[in-house]
PDB file of N, CA and C in Angstrom:
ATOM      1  N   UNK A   1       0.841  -1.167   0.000  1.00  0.00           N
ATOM      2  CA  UNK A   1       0.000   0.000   0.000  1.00  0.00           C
ATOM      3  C   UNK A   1       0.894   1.241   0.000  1.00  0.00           C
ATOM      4  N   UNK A   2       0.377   2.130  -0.885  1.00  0.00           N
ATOM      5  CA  UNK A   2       1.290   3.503  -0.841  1.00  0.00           C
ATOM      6  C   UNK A   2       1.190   4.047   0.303  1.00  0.00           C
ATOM      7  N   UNK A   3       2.506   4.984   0.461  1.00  0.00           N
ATOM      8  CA  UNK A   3       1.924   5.925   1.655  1.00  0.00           C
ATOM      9  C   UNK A   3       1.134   6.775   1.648  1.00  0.00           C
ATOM     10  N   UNK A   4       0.428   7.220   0.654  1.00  0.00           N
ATOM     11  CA  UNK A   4      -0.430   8.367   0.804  1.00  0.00           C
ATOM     12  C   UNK A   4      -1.890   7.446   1.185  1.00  0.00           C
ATOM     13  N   UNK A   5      -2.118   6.277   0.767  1.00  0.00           N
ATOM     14  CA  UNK A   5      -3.223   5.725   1.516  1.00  0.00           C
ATOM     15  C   UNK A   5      -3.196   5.263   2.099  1.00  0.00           C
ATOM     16  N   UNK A   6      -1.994   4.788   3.188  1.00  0.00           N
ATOM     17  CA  UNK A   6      -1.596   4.729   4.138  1.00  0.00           C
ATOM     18  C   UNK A   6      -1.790   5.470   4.691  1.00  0.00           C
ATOM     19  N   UNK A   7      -2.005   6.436   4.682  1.00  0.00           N
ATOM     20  CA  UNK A   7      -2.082   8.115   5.442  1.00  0.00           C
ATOM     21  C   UNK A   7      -3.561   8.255   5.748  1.00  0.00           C
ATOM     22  N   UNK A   8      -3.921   7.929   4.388  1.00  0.00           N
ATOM     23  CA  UNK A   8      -5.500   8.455   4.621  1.00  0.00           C
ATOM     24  C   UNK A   8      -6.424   7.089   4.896  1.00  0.00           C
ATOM     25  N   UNK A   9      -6.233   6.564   5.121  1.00  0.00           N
ATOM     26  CA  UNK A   9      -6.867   4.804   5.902  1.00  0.00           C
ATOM     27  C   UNK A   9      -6.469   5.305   7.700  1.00  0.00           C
ATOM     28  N   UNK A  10      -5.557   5.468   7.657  1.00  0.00           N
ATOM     29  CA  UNK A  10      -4.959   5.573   9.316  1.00  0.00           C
ATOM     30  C   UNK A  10      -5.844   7.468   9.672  1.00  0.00           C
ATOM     31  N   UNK A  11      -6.156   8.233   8.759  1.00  0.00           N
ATOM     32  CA  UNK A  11      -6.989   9.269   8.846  1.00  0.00           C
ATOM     33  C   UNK A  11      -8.443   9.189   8.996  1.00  0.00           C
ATOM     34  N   UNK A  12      -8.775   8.159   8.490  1.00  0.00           N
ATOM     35  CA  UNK A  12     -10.251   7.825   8.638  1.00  0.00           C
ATOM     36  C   UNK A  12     -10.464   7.388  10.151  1.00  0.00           C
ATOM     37  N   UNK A  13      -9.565   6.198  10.375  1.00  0.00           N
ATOM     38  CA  UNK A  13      -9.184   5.663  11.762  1.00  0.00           C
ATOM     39  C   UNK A  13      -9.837   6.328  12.401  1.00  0.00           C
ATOM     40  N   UNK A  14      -8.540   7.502  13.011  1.00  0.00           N
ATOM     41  CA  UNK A  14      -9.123   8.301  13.337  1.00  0.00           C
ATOM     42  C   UNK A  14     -10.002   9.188  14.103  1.00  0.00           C
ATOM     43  N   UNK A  15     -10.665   9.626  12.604  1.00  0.00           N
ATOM     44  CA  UNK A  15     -11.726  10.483  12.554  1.00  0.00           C
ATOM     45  C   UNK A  15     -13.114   9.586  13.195  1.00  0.00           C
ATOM     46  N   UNK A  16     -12.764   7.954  12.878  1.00  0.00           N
ATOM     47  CA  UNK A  16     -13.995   7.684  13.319  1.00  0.00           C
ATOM     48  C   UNK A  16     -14.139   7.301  15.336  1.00  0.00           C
ATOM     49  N   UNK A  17     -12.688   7.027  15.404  1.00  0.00           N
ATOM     50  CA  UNK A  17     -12.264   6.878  16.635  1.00  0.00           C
ATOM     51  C   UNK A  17     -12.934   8.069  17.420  1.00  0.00           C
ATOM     52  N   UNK A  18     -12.341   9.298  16.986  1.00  0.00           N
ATOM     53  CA  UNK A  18     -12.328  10.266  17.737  1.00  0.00           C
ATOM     54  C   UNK A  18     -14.159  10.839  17.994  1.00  0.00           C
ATOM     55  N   UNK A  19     -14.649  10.450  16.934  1.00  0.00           N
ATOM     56  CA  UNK A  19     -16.305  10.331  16.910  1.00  0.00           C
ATOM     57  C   UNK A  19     -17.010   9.772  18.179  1.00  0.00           C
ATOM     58  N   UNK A  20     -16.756   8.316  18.225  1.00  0.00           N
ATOM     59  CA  UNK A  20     -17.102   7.705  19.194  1.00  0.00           C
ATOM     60  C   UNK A  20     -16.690   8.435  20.543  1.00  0.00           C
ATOM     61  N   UNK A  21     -15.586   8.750  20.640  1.00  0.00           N
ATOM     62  CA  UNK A  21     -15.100   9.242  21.618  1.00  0.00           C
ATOM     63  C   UNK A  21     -15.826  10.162  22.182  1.00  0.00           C
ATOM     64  N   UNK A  22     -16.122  11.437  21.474  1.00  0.00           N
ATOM     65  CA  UNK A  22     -17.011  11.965  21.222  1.00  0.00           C
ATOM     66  C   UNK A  22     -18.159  12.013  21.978  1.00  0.00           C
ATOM     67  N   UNK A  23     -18.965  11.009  21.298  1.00  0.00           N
ATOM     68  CA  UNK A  23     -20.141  10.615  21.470  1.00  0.00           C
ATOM     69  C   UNK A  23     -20.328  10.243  22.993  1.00  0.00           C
ATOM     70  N   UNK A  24     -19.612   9.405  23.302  1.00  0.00           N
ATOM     71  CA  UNK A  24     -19.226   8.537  24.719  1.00  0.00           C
ATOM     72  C   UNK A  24     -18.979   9.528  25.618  1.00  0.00           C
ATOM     73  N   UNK A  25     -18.587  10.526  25.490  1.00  0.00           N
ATOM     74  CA  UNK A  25     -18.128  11.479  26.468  1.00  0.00           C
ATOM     75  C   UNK A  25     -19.523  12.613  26.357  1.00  0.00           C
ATOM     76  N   UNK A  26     -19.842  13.258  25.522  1.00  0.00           N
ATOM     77  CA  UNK A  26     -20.693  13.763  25.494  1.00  0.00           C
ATOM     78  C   UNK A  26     -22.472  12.796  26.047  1.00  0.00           C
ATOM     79  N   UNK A  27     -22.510  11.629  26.252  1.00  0.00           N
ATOM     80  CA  UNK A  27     -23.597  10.648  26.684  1.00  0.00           C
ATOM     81  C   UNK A  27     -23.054  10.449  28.072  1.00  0.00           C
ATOM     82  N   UNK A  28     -22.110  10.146  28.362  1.00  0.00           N
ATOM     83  CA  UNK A  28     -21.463  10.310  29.893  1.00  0.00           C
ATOM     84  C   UNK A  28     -21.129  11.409  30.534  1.00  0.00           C
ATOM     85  N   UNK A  29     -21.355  12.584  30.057  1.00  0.00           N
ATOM     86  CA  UNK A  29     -21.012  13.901  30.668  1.00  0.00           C
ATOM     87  C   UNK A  29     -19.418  13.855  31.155  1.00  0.00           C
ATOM     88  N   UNK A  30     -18.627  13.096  29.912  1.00  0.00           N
ATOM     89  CA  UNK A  30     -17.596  14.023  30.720  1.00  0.00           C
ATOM     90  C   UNK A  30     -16.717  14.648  29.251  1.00  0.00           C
ATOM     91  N   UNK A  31     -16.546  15.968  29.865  1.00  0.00           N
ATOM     92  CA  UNK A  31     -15.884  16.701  29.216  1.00  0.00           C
ATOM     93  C   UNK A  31     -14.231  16.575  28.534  1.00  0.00           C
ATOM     94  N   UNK A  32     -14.003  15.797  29.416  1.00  0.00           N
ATOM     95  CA  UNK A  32     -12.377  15.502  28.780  1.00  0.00           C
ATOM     96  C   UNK A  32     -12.305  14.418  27.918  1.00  0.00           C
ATOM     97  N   UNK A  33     -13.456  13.548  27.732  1.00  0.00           N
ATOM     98  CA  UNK A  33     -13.668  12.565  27.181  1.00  0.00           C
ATOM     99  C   UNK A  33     -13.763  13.163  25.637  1.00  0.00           C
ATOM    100  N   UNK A  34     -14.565  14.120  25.825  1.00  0.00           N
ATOM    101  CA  UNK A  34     -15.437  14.891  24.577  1.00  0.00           C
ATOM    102  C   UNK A  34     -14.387  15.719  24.177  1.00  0.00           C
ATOM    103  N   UNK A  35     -13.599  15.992  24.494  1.00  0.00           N
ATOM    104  CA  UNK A  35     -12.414  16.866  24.030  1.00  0.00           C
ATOM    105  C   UNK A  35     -11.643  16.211  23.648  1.00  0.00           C
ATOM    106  N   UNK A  36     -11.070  15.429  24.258  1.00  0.00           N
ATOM    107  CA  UNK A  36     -10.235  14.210  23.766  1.00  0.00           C
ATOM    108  C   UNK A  36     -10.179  13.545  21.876  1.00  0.00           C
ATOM    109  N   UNK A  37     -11.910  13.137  22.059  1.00  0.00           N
ATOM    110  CA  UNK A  37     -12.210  12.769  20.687  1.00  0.00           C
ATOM    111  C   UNK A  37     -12.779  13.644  19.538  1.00  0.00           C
ATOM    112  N   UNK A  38     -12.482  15.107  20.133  1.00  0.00           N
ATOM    113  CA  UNK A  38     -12.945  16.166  19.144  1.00  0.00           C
ATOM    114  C   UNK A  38     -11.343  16.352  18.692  1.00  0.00           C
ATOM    115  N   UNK A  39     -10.277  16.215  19.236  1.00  0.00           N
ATOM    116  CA  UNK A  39      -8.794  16.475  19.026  1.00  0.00           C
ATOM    117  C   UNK A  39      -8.274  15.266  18.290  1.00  0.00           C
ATOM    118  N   UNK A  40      -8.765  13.957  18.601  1.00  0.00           N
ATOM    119  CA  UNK A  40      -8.667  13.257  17.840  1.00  0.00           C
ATOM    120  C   UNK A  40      -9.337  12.752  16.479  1.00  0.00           C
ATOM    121  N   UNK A  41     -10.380  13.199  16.098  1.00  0.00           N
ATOM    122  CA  UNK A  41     -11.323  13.216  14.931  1.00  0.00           C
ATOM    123  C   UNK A  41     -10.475  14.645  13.612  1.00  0.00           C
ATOM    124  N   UNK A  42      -9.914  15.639  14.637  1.00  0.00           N
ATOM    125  CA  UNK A  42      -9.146  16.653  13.780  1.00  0.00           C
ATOM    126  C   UNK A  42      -8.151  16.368  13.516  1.00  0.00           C
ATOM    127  N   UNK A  43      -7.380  15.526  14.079  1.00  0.00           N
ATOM    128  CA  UNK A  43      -5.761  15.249  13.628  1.00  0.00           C
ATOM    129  C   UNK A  43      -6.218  13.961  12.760  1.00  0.00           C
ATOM    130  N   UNK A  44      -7.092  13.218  12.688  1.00  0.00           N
ATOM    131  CA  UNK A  44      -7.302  12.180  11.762  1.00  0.00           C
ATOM    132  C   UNK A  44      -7.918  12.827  10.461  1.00  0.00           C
ATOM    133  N   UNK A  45      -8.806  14.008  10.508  1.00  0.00           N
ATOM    134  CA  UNK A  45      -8.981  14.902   9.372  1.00  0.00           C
ATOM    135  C   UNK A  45      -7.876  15.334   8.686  1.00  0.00           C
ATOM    136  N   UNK A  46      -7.023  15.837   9.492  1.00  0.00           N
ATOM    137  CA  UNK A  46      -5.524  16.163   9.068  1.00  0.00           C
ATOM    138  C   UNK A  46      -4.635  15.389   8.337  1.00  0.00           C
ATOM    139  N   UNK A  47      -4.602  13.845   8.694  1.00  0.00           N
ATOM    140  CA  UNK A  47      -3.765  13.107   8.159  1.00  0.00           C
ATOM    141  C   UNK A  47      -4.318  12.852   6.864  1.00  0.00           C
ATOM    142  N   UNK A  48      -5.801  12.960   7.210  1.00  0.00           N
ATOM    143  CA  UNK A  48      -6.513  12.131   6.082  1.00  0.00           C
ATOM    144  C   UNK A  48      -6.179  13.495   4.585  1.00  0.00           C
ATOM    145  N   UNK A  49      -6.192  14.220   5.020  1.00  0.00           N
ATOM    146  CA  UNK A  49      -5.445  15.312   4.127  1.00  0.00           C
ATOM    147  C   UNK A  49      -4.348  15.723   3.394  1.00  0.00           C
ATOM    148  N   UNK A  50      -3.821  15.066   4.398  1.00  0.00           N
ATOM    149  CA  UNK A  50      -1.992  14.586   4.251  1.00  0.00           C
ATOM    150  C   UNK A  50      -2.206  13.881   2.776  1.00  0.00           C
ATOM    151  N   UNK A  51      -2.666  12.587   3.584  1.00  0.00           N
ATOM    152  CA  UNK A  51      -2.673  11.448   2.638  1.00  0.00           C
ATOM    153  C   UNK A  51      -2.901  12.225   1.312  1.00  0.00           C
ATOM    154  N   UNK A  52      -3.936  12.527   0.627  1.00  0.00           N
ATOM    155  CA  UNK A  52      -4.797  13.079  -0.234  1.00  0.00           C
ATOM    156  C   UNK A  52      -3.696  14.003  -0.627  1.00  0.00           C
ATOM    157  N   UNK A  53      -2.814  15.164  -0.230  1.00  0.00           N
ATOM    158  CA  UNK A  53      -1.851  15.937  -0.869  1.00  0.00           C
ATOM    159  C   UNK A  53      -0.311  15.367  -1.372  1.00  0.00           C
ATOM    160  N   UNK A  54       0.218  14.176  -0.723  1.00  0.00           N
ATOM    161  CA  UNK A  54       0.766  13.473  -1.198  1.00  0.00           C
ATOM    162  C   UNK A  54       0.473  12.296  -2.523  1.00  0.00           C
ATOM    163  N   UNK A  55      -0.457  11.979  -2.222  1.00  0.00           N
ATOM    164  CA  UNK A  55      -1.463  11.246  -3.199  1.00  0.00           C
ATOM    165  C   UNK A  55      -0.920  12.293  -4.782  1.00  0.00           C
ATOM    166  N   UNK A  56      -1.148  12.987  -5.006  1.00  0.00           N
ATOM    167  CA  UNK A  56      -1.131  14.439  -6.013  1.00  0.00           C
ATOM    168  C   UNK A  56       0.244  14.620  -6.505  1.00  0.00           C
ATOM    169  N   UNK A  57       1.190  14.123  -5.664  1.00  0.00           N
ATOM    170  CA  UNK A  57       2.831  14.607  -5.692  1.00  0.00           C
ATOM    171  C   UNK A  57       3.025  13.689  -6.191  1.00  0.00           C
ATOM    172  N   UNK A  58       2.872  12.520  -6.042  1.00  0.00           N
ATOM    173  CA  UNK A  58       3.482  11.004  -5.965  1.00  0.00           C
ATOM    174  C   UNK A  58       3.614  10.477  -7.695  1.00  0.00           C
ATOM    175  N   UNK A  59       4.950   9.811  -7.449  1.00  0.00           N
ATOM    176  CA  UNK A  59       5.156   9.765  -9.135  1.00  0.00           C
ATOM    177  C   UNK A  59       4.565   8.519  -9.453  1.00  0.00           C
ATOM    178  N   UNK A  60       3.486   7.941 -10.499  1.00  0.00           N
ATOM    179  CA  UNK A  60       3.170   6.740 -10.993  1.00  0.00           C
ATOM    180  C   UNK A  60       4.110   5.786 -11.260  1.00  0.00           C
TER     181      UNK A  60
END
């Protein structure tokens, strides 16, 4: 697997990780929970971006 979808597979991760997280914290009232997976859903947006701008560079 290339690295740029390498990048953006491990970005989805993630984004969906950090969702749940999310979710779980915001249904349990706790706030660090919910922060936690709002920081982690953005850095998996990020990578997943990565991926996608390397993707563009990358020689066939």
């Amino acid at each position: 697997m290339r690295p740029s979808t390498q990048d953006q597979v491990a970005g989805k991760i993630h984004e969906v990780k950090g969702a749940i997280k999310q979710k779980v914290g915001h249904v349990t009232n706790n706030p660090d929970m919910e922060g936690e997976g709002t920081g982690e859903k953005l850095a998996g947006k990020v990578q997943k971006k990565i991926g996608q701008v390397e993707k563009v560079f990358e020689k066939p």
